[in-house]
Protein backbone atom coordinates (compact mmCIF):
# COMPACT_ATOMS: atom_id res chain seq x y z
CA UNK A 1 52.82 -24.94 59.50
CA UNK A 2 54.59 -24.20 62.44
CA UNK A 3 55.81 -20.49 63.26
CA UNK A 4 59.54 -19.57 63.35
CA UNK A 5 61.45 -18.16 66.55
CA UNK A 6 63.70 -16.93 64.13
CA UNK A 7 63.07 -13.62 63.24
CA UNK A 8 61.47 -12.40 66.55
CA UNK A 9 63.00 -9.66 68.38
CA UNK A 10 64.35 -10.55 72.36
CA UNK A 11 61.13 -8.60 73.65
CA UNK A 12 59.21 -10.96 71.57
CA UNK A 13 60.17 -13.87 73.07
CA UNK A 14 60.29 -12.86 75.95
CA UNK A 15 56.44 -12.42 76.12
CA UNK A 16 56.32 -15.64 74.28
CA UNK A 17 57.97 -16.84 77.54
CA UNK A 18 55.67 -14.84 79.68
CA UNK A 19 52.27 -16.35 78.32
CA UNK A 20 53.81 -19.88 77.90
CA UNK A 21 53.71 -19.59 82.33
CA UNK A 22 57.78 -19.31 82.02
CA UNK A 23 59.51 -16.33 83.47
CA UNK A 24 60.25 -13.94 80.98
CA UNK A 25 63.93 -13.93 81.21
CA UNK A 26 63.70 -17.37 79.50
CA UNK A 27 62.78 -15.85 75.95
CA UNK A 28 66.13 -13.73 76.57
CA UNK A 29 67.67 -17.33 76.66
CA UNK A 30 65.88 -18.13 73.33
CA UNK A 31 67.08 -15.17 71.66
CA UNK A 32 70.61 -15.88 72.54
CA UNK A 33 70.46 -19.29 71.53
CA UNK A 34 68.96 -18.15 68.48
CA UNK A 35 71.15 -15.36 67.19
CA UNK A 36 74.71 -15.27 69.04
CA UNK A 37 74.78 -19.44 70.14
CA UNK A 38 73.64 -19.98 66.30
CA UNK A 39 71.09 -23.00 67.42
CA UNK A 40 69.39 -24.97 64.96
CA UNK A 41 66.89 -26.90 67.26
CA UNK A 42 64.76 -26.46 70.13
CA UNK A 43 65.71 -29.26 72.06
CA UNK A 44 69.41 -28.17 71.60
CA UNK A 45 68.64 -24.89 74.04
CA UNK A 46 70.15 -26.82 77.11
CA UNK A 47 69.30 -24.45 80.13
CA UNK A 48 66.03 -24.28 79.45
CA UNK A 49 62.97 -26.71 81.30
CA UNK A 50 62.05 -29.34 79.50
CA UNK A 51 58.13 -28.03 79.64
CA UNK A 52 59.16 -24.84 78.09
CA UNK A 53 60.38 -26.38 75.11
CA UNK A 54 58.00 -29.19 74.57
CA UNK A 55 55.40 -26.00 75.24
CA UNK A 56 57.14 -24.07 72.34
CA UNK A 57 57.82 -27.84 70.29
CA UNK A 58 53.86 -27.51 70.00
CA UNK A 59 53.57 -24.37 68.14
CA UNK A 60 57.41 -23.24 66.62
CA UNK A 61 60.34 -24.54 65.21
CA UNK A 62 63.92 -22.58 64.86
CA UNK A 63 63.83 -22.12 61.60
CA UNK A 64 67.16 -22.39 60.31
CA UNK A 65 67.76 -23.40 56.32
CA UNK A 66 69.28 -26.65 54.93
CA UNK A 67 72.49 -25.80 52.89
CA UNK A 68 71.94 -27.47 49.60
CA UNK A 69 75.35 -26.47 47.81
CA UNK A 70 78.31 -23.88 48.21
CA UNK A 71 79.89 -22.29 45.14
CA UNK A 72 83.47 -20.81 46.07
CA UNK A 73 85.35 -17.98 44.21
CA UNK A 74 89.31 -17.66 44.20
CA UNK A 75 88.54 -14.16 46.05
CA UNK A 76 86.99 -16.17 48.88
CA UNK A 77 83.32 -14.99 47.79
CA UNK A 78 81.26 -17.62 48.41
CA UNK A 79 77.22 -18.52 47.42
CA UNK A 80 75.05 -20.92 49.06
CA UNK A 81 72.17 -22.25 47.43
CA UNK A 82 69.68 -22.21 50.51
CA UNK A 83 66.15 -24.53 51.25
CA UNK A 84 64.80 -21.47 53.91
CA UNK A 85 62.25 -22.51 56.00
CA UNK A 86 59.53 -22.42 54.37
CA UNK A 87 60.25 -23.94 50.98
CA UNK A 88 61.67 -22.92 47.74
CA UNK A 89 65.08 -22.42 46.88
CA UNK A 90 67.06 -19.22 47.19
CA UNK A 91 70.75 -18.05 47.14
CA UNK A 92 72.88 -15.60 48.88
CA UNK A 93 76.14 -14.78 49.00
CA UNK A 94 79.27 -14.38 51.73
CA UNK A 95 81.89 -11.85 50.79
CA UNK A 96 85.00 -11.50 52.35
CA UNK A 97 86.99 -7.79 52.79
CA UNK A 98 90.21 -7.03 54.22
CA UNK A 99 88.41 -4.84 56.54
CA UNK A 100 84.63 -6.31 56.83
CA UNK A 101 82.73 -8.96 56.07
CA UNK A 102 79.44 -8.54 54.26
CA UNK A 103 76.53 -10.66 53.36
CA UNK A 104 74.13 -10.21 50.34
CA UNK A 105 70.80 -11.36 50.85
CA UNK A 106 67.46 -12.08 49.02
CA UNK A 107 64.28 -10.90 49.98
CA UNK A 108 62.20 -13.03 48.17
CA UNK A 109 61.91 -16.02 46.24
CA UNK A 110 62.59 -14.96 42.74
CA UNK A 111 61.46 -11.33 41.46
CA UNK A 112 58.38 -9.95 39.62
CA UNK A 113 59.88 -7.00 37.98
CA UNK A 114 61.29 -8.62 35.38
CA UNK A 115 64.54 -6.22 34.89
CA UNK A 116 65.97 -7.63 31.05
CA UNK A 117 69.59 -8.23 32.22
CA UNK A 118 69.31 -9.79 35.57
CA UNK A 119 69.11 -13.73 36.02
CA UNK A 120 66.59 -13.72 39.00
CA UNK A 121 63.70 -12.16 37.10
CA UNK A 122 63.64 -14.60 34.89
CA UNK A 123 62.85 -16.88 37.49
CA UNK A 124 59.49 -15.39 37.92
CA UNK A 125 57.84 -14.29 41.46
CA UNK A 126 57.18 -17.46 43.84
CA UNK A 127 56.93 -15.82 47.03
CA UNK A 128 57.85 -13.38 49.65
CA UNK A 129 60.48 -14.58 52.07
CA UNK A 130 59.79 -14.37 56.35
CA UNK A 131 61.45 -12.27 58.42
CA UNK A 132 63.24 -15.06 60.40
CA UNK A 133 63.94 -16.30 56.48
CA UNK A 134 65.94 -13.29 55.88
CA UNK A 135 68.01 -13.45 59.26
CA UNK A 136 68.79 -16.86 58.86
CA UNK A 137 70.62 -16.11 55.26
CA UNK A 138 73.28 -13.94 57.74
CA UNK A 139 73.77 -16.58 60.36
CA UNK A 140 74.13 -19.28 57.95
CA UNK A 141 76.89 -17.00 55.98
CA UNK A 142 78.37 -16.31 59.51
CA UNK A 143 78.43 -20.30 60.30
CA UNK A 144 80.24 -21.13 57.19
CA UNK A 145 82.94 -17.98 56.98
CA UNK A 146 83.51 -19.17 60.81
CA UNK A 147 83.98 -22.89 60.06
CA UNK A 148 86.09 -22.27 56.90
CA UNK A 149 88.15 -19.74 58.51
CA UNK A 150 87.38 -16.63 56.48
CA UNK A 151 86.16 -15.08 59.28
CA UNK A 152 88.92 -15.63 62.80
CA UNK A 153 87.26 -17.14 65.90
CA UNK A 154 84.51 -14.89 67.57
CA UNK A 155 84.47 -12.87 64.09
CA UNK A 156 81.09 -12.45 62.62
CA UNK A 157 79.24 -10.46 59.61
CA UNK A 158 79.79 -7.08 59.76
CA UNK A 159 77.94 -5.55 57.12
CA UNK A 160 74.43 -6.41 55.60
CA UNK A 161 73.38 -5.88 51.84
CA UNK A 162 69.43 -6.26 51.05
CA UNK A 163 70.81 -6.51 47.03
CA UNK A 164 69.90 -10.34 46.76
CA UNK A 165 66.79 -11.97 44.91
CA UNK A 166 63.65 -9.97 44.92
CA UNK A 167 62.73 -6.11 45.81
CA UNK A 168 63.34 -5.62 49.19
CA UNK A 169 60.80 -2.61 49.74
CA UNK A 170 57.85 -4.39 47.75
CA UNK A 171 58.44 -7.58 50.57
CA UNK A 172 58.50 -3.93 53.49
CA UNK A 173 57.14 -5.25 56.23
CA UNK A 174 59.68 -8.45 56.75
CA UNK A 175 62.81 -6.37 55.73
CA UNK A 176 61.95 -3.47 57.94
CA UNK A 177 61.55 -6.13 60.54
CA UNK A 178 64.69 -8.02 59.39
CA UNK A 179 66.62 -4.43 59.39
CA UNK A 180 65.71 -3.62 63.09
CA UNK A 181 66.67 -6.80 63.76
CA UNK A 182 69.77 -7.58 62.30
CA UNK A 183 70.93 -3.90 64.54
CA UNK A 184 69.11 -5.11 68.06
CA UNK A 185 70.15 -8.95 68.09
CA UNK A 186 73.34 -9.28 65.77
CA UNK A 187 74.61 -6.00 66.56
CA UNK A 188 74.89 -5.22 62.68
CA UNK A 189 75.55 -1.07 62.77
CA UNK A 190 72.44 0.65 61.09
CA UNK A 191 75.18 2.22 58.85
CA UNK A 192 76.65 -0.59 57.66
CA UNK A 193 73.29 -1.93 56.56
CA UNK A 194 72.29 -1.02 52.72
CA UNK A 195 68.37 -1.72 51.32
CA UNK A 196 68.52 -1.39 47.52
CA UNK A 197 65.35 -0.89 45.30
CA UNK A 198 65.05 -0.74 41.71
CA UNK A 199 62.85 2.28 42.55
CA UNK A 200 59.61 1.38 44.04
CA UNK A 201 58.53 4.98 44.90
CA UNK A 202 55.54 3.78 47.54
CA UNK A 203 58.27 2.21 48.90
CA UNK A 204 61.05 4.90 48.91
CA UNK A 205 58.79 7.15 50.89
CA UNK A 206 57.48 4.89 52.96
CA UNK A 207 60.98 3.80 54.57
CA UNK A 208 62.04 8.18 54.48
CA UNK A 209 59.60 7.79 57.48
CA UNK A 210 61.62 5.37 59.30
CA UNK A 211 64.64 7.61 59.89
CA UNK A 212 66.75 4.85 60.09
CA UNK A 213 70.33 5.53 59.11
CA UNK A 214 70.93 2.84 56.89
CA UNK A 215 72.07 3.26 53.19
CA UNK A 216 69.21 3.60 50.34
CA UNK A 217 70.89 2.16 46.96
CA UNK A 218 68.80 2.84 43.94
CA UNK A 219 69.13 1.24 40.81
CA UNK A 220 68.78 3.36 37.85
CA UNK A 221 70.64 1.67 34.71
CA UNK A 222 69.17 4.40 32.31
CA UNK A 223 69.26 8.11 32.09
CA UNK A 224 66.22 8.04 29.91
CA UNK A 225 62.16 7.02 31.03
CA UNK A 226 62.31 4.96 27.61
CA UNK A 227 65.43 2.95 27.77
CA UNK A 228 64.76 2.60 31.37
CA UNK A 229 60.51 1.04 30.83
CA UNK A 230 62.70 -1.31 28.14
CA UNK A 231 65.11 -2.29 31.11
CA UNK A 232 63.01 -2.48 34.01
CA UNK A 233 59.46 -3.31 32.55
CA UNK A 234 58.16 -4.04 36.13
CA UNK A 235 58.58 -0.68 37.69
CA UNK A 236 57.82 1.35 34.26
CA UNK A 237 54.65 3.33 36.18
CA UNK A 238 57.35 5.81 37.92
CA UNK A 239 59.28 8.56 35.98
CA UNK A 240 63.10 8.89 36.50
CA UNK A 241 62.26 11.87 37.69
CA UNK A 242 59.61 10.84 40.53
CA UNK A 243 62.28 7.79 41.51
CA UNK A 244 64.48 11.20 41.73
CA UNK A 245 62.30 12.94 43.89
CA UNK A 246 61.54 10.40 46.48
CA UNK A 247 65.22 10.24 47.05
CA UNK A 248 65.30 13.76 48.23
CA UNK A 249 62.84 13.16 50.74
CA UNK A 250 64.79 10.49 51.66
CA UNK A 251 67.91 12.56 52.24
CA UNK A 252 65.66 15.43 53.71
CA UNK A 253 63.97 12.83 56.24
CA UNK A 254 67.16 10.52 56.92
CA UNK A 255 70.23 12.88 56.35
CA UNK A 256 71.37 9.85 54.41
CA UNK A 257 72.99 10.52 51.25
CA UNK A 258 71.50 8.35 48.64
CA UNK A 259 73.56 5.80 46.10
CA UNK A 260 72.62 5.12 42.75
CA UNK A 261 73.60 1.86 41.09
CA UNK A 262 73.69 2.02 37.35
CA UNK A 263 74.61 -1.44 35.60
CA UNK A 264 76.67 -0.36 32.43
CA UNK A 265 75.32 -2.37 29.13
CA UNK A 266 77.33 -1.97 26.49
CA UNK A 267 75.73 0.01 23.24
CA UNK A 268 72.85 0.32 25.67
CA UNK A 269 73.42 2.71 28.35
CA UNK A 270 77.12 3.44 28.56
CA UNK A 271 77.73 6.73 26.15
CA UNK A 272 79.01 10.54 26.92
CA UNK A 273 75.28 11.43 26.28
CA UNK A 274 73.87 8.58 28.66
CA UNK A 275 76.22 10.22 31.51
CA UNK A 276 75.46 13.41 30.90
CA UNK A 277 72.03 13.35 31.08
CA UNK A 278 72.38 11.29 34.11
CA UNK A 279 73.97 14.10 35.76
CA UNK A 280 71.61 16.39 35.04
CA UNK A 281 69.02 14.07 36.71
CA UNK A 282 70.54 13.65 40.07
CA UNK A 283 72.17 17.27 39.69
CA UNK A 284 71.40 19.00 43.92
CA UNK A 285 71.24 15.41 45.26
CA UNK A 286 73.51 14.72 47.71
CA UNK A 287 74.36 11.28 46.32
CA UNK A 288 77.07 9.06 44.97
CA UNK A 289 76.61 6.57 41.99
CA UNK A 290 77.63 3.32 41.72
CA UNK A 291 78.76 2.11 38.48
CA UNK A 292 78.64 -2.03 37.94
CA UNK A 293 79.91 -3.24 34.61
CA UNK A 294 77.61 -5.69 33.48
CA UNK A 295 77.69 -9.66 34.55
CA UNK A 296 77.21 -11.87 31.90
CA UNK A 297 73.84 -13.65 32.41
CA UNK A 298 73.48 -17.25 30.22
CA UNK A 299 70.87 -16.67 27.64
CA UNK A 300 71.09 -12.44 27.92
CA UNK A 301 72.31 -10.48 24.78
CA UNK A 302 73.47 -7.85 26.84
CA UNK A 303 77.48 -7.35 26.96
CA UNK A 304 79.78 -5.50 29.44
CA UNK A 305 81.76 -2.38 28.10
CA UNK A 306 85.53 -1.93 27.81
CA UNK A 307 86.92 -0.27 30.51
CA UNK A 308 88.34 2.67 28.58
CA UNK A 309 83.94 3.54 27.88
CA UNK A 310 83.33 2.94 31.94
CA UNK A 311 86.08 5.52 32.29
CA UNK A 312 85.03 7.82 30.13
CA UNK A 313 81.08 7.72 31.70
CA UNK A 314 82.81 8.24 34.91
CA UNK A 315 84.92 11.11 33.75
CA UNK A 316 81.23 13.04 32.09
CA UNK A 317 79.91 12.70 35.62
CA UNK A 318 83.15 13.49 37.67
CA UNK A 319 83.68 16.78 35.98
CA UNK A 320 79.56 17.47 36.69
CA UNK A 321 80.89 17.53 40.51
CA UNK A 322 79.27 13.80 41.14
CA UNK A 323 80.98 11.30 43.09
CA UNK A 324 81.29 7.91 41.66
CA UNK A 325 82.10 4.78 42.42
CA UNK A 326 82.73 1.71 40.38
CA UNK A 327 81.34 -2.26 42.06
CA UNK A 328 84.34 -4.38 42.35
CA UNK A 329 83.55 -7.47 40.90
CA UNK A 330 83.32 -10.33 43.13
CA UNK A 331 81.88 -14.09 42.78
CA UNK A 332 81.19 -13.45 38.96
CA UNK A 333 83.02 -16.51 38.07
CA UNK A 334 80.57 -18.65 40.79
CA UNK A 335 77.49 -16.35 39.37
CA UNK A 336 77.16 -14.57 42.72
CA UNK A 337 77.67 -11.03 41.40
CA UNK A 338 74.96 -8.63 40.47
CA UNK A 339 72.17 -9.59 38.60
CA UNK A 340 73.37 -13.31 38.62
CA UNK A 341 71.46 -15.07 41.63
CA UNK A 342 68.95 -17.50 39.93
CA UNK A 343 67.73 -20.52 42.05
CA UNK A 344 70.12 -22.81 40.26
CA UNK A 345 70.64 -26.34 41.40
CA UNK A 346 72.75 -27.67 38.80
């Protein structure tokens, strides 16, 4: 198995360069190939010598995906069923703003928490994904926005959303390394990059460390450590509370305020009593939460509420001084909203 350019920083390859007998301004020519030229192939990097890339032919390929099918939404959301590098299939997701342009992306291939509402878990756990596996997802987004004009000439992703399949702080090492990235090579702002974790606390404190300035989002979906073990059976070891905690040493280490997704299940999660309890949770937290009406998953019970309920769980935690958001829904008629990526071919 060869190893993938993709996914190595400039100063990478530029030692790669050094040690292959090249001068090291020739990995700086790889890197730009790679990540602002958008090459798929070796041999397609045309100012470099011939023994340089037969040299690197030996040992490393690109690693670009093969797009195996495009779902498009009437609000220009789009999802690409992608064959990454190393085997197995995995989606992600282009979505177009008046003002940005923002690309969802997985993590790994399929998920091993298991959360009861969300289509990826029930795909089971396959694998981690590589760094340069991660990248790719935003240049490939970037290619097709470009080519089908949803993005003008010279435009390019703007914002960066670790919210795809898997749990981006359980696979740390490659999205740490895909995060860094993403900032020194596709000049993606740290700020308008967002990891989201279903609350891996190891994990939580862990990145607190970095400093970085990205966004934490941190899904919650219960108010309550019993509903929430029923909901997320894969991360039931860590109290609401301890999830709760890390997140202030995030915002004490980072500065960062800290969002809080909570996916709104009708009967389940969405009463007065459900918010307010909520609010007392995150009450001192400099925070926001982010409320996502539930996407219908085939073979899931589960059910969105009406929007008069969503209101009134906004109002319980408006009047507790908390600001809230609510997802707008894009790509749920292609699957491609939240909780709806699932591997499918068909």
């Amino acid at each position: 198995m060869k190893k993938l350019l993709l996914g190595m920083p400039a100063d990478e390859l530029r030692k790669l360069a050094g040690a292959s007998g090249e001068k090291e301004f020739r990995g700086k020519q790889v890197a730009d190939w790679i990540y602002r030229q958008g090459c798929r192939e070796i041999d397609g990097m045309k100012n470099l010598p011939d023994a340089f890339k037969i040299s690197l032919l030996g040992g490393y390929e690109v690693g670009r995906s093969e797009t195996v099918k495009i779902n498009r939404s009437k609000d220009g959301t789009f999802k690409l069923l992608l064959m990454p590098a190393y085997g197995e299939l995995i989606e992600t997701v282009g979505m177009p703003y008046s003002d940005r342009f923002s690309c969802c992306v997985s993590t790994q291939v399929g998920c091993s928490i298991g959360c009861a509402f969300c289509a990826t878990g029930a795909c089971g756990f396959k694998r981690n994904l590589a760094v340069g596996e991660i990248i790719d997802q935003v240049l490939t987004v970037q290619e097709i926005a470009l080519r089908e004009k949803l993005l003008p000439a010279g435009g390019r992703v703007s914002h960066v959303v670790f919210m795809g399949m898997g749990e981006p702080l359980i696979n740390y090492d490659a999205t740490l390394a895909a995060v860094k990235l993403l900032n020194t090579e596709l000049n993606i702002g740290m700020r308008n990059i967002t990891v989201s974790t279903i609350g891996y606390v190891p994990g939580i404190y862990k990145l607190s460390k970095e400093k970085l300035q990205i966004t934490l989002a941190v899904s919650l979906h219960a108010s309550e450590d019993s509903l929430r073990r029923r909901l997320v059976p894969g991360m039931s070891r860590y109290k609401l509370e301890e999830i709760v905690e890390a997140c202030r040493a995030y915002f004490d280490e980072t500065g960062r305020r800290v969002s809080f997704e909570y996916c709104l299940l009708k009967g389940i999660n969405d009463s007065k009593d459900d918010a307010a309890r909520l609010a007392v949770l995150i009450r001192g937290l400099n925070c926001h939460v982010n409320l996502i009406p539930y996407n219908a998953v085939e073979g899931c019970v589960y059910r969105s509420p009406e929007q008069a309920r969503v209101a009134d769980f906004r109002q319980v935690l408006e009047d507790a001084s908390i600001v809230v958001t609510q997802r707008e829904q894009r790509g749920s008629g292609i699957e491609a909203a939240c909780g709806q990526l699932r591997r499918k071919s068909l």
